[in-house]
Each structure stands twice: as C-alpha cells, then as structure tokens.
Protein backbone atom coordinates (compact mmCIF):
# COMPACT_ATOMS: atom_id res chain seq x y z
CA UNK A 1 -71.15 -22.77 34.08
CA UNK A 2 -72.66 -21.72 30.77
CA UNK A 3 -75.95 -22.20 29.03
CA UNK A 4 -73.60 -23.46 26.03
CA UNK A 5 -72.75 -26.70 28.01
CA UNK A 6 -76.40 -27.88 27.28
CA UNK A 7 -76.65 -27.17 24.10
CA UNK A 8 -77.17 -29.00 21.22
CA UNK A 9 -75.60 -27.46 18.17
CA UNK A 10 -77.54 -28.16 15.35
CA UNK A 11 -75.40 -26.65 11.99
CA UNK A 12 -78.66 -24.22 11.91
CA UNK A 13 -77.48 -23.19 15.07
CA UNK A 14 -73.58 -22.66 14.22
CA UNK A 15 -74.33 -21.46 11.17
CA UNK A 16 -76.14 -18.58 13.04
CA UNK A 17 -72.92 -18.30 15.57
CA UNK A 18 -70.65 -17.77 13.06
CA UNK A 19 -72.47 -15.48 11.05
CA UNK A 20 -73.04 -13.57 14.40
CA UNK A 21 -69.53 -13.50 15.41
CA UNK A 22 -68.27 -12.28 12.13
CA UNK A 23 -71.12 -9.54 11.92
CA UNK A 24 -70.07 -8.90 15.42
CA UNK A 25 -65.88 -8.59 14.34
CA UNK A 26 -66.11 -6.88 11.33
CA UNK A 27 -67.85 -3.51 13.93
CA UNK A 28 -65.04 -4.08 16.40
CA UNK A 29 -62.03 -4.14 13.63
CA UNK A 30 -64.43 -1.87 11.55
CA UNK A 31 -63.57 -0.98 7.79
CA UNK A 32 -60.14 -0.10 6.13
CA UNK A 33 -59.41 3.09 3.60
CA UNK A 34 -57.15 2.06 0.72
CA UNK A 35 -55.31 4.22 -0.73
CA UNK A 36 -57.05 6.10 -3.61
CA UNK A 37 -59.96 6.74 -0.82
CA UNK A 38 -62.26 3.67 -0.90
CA UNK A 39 -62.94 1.86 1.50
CA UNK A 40 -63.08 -2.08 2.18
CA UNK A 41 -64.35 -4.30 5.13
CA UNK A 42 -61.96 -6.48 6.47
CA UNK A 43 -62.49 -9.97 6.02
CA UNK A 44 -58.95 -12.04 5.87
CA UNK A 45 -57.42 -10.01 8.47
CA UNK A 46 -60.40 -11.14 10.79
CA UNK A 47 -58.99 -14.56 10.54
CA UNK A 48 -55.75 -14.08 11.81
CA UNK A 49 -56.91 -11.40 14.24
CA UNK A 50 -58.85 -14.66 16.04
CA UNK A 51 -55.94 -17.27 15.15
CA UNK A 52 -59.26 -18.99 14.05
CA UNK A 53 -60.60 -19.45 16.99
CA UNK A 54 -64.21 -18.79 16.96
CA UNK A 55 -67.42 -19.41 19.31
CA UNK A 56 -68.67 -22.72 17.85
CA UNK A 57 -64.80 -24.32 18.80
CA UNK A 58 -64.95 -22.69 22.10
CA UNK A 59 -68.21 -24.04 23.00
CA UNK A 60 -67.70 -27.55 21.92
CA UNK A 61 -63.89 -27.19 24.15
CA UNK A 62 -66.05 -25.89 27.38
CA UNK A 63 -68.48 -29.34 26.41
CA UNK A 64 -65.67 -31.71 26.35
CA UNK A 65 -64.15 -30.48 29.43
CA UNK A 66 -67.14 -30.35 31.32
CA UNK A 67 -68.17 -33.78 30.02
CA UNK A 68 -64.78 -35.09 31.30
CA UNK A 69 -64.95 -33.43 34.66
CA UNK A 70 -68.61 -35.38 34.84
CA UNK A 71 -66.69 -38.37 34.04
CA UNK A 72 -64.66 -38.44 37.18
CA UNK A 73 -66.84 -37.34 39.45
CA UNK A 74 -67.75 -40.47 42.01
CA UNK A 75 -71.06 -41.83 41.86
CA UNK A 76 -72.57 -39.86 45.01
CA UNK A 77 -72.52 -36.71 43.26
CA UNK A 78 -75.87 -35.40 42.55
CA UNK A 79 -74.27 -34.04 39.13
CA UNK A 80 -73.17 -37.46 38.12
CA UNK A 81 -76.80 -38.97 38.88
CA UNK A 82 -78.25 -36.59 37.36
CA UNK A 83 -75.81 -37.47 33.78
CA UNK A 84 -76.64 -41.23 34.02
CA UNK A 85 -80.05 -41.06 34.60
CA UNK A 86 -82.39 -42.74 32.45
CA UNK A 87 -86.15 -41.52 32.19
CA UNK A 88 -88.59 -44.79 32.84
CA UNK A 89 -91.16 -43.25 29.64
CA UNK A 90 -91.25 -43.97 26.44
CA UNK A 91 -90.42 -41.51 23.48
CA UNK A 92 -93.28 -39.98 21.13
CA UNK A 93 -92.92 -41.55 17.95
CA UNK A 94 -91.04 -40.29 15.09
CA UNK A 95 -87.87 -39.20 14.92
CA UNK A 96 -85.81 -39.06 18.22
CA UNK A 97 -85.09 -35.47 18.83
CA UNK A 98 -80.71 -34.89 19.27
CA UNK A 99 -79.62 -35.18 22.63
CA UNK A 100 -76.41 -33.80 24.07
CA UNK A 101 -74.52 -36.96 24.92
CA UNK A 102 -75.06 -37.71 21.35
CA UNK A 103 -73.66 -34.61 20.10
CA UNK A 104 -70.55 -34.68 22.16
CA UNK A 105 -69.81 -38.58 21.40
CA UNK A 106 -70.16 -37.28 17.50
CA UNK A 107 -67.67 -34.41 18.24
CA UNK A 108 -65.18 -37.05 19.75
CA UNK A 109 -65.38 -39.25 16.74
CA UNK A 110 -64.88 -37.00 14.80
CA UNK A 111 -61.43 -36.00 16.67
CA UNK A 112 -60.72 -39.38 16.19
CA UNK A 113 -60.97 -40.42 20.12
CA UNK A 114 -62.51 -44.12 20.82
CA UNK A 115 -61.23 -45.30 24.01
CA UNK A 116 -61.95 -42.02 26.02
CA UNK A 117 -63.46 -43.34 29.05
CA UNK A 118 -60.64 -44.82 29.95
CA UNK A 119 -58.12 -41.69 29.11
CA UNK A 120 -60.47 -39.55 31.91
C-alpha cells in the first residue's frame, strides 16, 4: 500500500502532479530536431505516448479500489474498525478541514455512481 491511498487531493495538489509528471516526460521522451535544424519539445506526442493516463487518475483508481476492498472486509478486521471509527472530540471551529472519505464519495459522484455500497 501507498502513501497516495491517504491522501487528500486538493487541485493545489494535482495541479503540482501534473505539472511534475509532464516536467518529468518531456526529459524521458526529451526534445525533437525538425528538419531545417531547430529543435522543439514534445508536447502532443506526450499525450498519446501515456494514452492519457496520468498520476492524478491512477491515484484516485488505487483509492477506489482500496476503498472497495475496505468495504467488504467483515467487521472484525482491525482495518475496517479502524475506517468506521468515529473520534468522541469535537472539531476546532472554522472551517472543517477535507477528509478522505469525503474526497472519494466526491470522486464517485462525479462518475456518476449512487448506489455503490450495494454494487461492493
């Protein structure tokens, strides 16, 4: 398991992702040399290189499947306690900070799944 199962992805933080991973692809595929001698960085040929797949869609894949494997777990499972545990304290005042089981039900709305409790 991954750190980026517990994350909470803020746009400021796949914003950053992306820009990473494309900084990151543009050194592996590297520039191209046209024909009268200049040369050009890549940029539409990254996309189908990928088949636009990038890191914030893998992350939020590896989140729904873990969330689902959670999901039908049985109750004894310390994992599954842990998920469905609710702290006794109050929060600070303000505004609540994200949490993760927000984020994913957010993601799964916006894939247009409802009823997925009972899919799992």
């Amino acid at each position: 398991m991954g750190a980026e199962l517990c994350w909470l992805l803020t746009e400021n933080i796949k914003q950053k992702l992306l820009v990473f991973e494309r900084k990151i692809l543009r050194r592996i595929f590297g520039p191209t040399q046209k024909a009268n001698g200049q040369w050009r960085l890549k940029t539409n040929e990254l996309e189908k290189a990928i088949n636009n797949e990038n890191t914030v869609r893998y992350i939020k894949y590896k989140r729904l499947r873990w969330l689902g494997r959670v999901e039908r777990m049985t109750n004894e499972r310390v994992t599954k306690t842990i998920h469905k545990w609710k702290p006794y304290a109050t929060r600070p005042k303000g505004r609540p900070k994200g949490r993760w089981e927000d984020d994913m039900r957010n993601d799964l709305r916006k894939m247009g799944v409802t009823n997925w409790k009972q899919r799992t």
